[in-house]
C-alpha atoms as a PDB file:
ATOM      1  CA  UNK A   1       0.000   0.000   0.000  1.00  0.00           C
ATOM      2  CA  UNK A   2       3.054   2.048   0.978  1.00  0.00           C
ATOM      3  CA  UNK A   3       4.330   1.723  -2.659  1.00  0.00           C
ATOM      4  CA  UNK A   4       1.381   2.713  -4.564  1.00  0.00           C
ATOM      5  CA  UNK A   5       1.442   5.870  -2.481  1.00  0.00           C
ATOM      6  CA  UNK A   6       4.731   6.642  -3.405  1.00  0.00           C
ATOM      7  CA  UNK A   7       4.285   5.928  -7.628  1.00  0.00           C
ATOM      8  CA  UNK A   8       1.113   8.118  -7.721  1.00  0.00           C
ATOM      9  CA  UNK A   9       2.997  10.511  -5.686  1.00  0.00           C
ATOM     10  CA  UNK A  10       5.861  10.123  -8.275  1.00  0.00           C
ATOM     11  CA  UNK A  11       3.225  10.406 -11.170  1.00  0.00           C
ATOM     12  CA  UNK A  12       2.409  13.911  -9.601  1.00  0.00           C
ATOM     13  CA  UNK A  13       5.384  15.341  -9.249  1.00  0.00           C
ATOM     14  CA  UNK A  14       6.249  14.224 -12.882  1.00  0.00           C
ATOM     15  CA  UNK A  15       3.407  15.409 -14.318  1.00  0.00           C
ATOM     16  CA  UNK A  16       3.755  18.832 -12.635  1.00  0.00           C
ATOM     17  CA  UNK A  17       7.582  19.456 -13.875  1.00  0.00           C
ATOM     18  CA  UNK A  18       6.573  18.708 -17.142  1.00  0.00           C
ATOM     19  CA  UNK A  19       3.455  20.621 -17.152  1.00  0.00           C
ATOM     20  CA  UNK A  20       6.156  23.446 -15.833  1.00  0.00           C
ATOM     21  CA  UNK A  21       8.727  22.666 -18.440  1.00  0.00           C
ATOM     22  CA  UNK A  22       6.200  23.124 -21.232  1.00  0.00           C
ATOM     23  CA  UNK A  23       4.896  26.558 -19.994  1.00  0.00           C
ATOM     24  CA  UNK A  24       8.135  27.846 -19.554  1.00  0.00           C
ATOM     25  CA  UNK A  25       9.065  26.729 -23.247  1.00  0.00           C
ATOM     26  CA  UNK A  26       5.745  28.115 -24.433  1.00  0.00           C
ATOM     27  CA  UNK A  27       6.650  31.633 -22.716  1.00  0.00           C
ATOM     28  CA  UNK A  28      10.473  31.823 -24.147  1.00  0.00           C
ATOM     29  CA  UNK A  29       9.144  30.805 -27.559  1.00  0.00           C
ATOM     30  CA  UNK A  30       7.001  33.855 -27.397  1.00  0.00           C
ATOM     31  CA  UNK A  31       9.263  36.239 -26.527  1.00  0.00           C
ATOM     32  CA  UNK A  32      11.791  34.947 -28.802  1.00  0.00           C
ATOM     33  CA  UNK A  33       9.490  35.397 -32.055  1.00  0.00           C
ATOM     34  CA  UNK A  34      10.531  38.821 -33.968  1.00  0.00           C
ATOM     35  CA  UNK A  35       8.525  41.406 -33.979  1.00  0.00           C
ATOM     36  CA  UNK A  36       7.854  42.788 -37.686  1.00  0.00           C
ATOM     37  CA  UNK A  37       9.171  45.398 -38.739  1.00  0.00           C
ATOM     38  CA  UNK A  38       8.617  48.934 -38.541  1.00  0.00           C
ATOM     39  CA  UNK A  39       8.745  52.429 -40.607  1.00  0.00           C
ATOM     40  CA  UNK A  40      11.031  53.712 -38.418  1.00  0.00           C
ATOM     41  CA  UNK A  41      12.190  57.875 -38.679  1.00  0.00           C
ATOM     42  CA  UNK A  42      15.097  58.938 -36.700  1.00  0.00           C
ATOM     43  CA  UNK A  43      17.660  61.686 -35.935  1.00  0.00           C
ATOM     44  CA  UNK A  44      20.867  61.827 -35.577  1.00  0.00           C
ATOM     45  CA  UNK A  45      22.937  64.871 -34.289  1.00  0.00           C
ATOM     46  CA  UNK A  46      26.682  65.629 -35.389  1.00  0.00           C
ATOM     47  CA  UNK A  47      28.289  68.279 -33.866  1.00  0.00           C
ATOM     48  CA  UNK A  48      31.488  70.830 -34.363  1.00  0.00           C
ATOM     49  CA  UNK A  49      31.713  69.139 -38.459  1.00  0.00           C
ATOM     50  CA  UNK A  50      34.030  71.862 -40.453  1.00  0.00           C
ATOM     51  CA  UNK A  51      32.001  73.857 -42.941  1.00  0.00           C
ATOM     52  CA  UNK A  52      34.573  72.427 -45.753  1.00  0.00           C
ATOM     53  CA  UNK A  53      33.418  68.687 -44.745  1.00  0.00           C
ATOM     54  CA  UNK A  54      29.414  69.238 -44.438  1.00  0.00           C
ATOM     55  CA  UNK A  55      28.938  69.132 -48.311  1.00  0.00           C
ATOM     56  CA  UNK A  56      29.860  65.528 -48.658  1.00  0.00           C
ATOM     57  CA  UNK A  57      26.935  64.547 -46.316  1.00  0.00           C
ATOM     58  CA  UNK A  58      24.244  64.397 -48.547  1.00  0.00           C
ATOM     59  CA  UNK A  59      20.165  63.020 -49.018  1.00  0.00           C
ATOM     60  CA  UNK A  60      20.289  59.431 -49.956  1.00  0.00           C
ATOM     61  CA  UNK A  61      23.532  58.394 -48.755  1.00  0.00           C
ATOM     62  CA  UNK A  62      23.391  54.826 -47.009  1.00  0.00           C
ATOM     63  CA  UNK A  63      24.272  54.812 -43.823  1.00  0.00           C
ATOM     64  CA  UNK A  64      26.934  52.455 -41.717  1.00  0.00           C
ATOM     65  CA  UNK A  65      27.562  51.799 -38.451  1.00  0.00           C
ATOM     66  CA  UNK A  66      31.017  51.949 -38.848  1.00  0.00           C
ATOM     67  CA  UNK A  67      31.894  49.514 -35.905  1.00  0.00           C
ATOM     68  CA  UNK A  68      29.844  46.317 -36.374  1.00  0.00           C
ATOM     69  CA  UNK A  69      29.349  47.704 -39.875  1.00  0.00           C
ATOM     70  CA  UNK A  70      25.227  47.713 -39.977  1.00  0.00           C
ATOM     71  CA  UNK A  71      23.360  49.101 -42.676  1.00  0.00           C
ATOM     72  CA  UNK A  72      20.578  51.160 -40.407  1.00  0.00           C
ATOM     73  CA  UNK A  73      19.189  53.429 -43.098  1.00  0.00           C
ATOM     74  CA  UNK A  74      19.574  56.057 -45.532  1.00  0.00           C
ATOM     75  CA  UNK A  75      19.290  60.110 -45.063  1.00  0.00           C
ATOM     76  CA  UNK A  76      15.940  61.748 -45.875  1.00  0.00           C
ATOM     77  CA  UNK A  77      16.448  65.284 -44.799  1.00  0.00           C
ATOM     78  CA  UNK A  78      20.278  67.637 -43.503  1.00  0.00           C
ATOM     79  CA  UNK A  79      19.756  70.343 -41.338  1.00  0.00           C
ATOM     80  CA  UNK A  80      22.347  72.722 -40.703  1.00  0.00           C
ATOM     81  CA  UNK A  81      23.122  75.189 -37.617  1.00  0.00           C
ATOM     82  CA  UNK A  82      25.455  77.525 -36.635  1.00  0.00           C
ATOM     83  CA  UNK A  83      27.795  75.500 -33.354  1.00  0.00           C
ATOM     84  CA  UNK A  84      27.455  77.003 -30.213  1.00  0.00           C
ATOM     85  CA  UNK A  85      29.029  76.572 -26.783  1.00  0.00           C
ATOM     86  CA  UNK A  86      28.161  77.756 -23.639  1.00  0.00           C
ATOM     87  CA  UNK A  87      31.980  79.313 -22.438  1.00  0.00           C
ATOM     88  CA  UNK A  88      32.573  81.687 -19.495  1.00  0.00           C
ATOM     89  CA  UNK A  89      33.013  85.240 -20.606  1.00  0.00           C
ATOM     90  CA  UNK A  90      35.098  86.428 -18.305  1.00  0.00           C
ATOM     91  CA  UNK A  91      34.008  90.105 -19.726  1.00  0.00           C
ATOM     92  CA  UNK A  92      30.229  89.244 -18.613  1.00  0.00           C
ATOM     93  CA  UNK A  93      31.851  87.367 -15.732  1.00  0.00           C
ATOM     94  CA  UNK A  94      28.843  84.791 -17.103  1.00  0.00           C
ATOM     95  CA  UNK A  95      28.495  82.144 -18.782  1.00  0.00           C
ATOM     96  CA  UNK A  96      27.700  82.970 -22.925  1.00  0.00           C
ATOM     97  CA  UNK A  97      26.879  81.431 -26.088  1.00  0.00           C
ATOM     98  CA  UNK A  98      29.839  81.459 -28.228  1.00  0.00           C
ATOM     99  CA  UNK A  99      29.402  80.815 -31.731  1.00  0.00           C
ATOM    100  CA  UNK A 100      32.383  78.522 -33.421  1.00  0.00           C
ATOM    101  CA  UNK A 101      33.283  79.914 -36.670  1.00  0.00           C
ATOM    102  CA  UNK A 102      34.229  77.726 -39.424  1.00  0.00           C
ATOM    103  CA  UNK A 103      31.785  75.008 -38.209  1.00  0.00           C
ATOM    104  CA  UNK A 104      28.352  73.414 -38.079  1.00  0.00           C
ATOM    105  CA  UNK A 105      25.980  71.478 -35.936  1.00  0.00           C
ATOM    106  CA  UNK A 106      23.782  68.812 -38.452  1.00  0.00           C
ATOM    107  CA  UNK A 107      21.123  66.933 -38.079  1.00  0.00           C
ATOM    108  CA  UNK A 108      20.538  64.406 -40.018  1.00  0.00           C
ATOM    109  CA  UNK A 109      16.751  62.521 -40.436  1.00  0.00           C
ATOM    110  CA  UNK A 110      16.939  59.113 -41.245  1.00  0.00           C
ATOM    111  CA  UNK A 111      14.656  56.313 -42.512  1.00  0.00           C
ATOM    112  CA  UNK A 112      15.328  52.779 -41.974  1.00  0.00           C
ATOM    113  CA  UNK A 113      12.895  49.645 -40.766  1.00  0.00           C
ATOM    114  CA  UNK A 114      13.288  48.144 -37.112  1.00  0.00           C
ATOM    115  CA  UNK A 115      11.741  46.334 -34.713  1.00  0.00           C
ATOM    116  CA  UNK A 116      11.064  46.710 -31.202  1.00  0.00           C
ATOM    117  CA  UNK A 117      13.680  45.648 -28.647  1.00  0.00           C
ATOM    118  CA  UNK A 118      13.483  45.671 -24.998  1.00  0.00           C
ATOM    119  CA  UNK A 119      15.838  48.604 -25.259  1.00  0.00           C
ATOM    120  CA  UNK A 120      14.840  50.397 -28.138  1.00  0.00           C
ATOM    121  CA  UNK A 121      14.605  49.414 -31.621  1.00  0.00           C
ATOM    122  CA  UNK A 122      16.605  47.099 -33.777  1.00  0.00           C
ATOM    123  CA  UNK A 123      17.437  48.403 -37.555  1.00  0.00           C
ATOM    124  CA  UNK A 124      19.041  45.241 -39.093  1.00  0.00           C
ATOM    125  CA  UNK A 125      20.795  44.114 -35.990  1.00  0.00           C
ATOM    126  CA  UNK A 126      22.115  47.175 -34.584  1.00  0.00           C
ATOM    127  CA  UNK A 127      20.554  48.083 -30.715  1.00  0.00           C
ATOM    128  CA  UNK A 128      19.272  51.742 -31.664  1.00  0.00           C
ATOM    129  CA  UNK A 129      18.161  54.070 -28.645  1.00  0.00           C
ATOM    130  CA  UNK A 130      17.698  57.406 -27.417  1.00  0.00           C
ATOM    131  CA  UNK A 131      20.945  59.551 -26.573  1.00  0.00           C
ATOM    132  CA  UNK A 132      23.377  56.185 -28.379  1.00  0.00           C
ATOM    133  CA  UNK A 133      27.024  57.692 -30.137  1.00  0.00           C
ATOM    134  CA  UNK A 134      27.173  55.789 -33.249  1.00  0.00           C
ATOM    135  CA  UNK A 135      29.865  55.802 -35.406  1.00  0.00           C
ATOM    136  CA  UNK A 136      28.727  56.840 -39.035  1.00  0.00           C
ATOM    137  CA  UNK A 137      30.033  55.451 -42.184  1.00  0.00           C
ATOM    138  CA  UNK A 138      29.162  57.484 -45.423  1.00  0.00           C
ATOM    139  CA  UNK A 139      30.467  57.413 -48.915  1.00  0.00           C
ATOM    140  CA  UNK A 140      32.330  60.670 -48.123  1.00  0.00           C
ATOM    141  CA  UNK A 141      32.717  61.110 -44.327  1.00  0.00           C
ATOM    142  CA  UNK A 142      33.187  59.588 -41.280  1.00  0.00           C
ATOM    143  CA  UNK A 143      32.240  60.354 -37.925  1.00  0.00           C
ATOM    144  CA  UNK A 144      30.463  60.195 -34.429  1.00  0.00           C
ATOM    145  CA  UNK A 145      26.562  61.776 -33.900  1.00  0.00           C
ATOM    146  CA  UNK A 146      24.318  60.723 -31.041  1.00  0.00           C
ATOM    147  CA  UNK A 147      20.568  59.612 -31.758  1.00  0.00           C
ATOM    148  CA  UNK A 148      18.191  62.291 -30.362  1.00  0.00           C
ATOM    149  CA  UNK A 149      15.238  60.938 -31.475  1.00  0.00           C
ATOM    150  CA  UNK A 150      13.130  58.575 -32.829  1.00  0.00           C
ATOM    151  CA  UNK A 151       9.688  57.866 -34.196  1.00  0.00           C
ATOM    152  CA  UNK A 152       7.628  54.699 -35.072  1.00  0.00           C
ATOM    153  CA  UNK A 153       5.036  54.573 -38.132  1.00  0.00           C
ATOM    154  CA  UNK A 154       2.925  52.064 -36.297  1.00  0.00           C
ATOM    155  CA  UNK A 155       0.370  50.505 -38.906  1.00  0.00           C
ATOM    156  CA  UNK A 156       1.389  51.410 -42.014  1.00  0.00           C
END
């Protein structure tokens, strides 16, 4: 009598841990599926570039993440400001805008597809998220901007 006890006990417990096992496979298979991808529009900042350089940024260059070299999309839109620093004018005795002559601030709009990461977005492999330096790869330049924002064309 003792022995049946302990089989159907057995049977239990084996039947729960694989009741368990199943679930938990069930719940990492759906968070391991890919999202689809998304219309994805972002910006990305460059700062102090020399006036002479700017021209060989242009609309419908490819870009490159020139570390792990990803592809993550392809200018739409260059805007251009004038580079400013806050510096301590000693003058004012206050802190000032200075204006850096010879150089320009640009920001450049780009359009790629990603998907939705726990940390951001994912355009062809590359983790993309507010505030992120990335190291840009064009045809003609090379250089570091920071990703300031980014917007999602959900449904389309």
């Amino acid at each position: 009598m003792n022995n049946i006890f302990i089989r159907r006990t057995d049977k239990i417990i084996s039947l729960i841990l694989l009741l368990s096992l199943f679930l938990l496979s069930m719940s990492v298979g759906v968070s391991a599926r890919p999202s689809e991808d998304t219309p994805l529009t972002y910006k990305i900042k460059l700062h102090m570039i020399r006036d002479d350089i700017a021209p060989h940024i242009r609309r419908g260059d490819s870009i490159i993440e020139a570390v792990g070299k990803y592809n993550i999309g392809v200018i739409t839109d260059i805007r251009y400001e004038k580079c400013t620093a806050e510096v301590f004018s000693h003058k004012e005795n206050k802190n000032v805008l200075s204006e850096y002559e010879g150089f320009c601030d640009i920001t450049l709009t780009v359009s790629a597809s990603g998907s939705r990461g726990e940390r951001g977005y994912s355009v062809n492999g590359y983790s993309l998220r507010l505030g992120k330096e990335l190291c840009l790869r064009l045809p003609d330049f090379y250089g570091v901007g920071k990703c300031v924002s980014i917007t999602a064309s959900e449904g389309t």
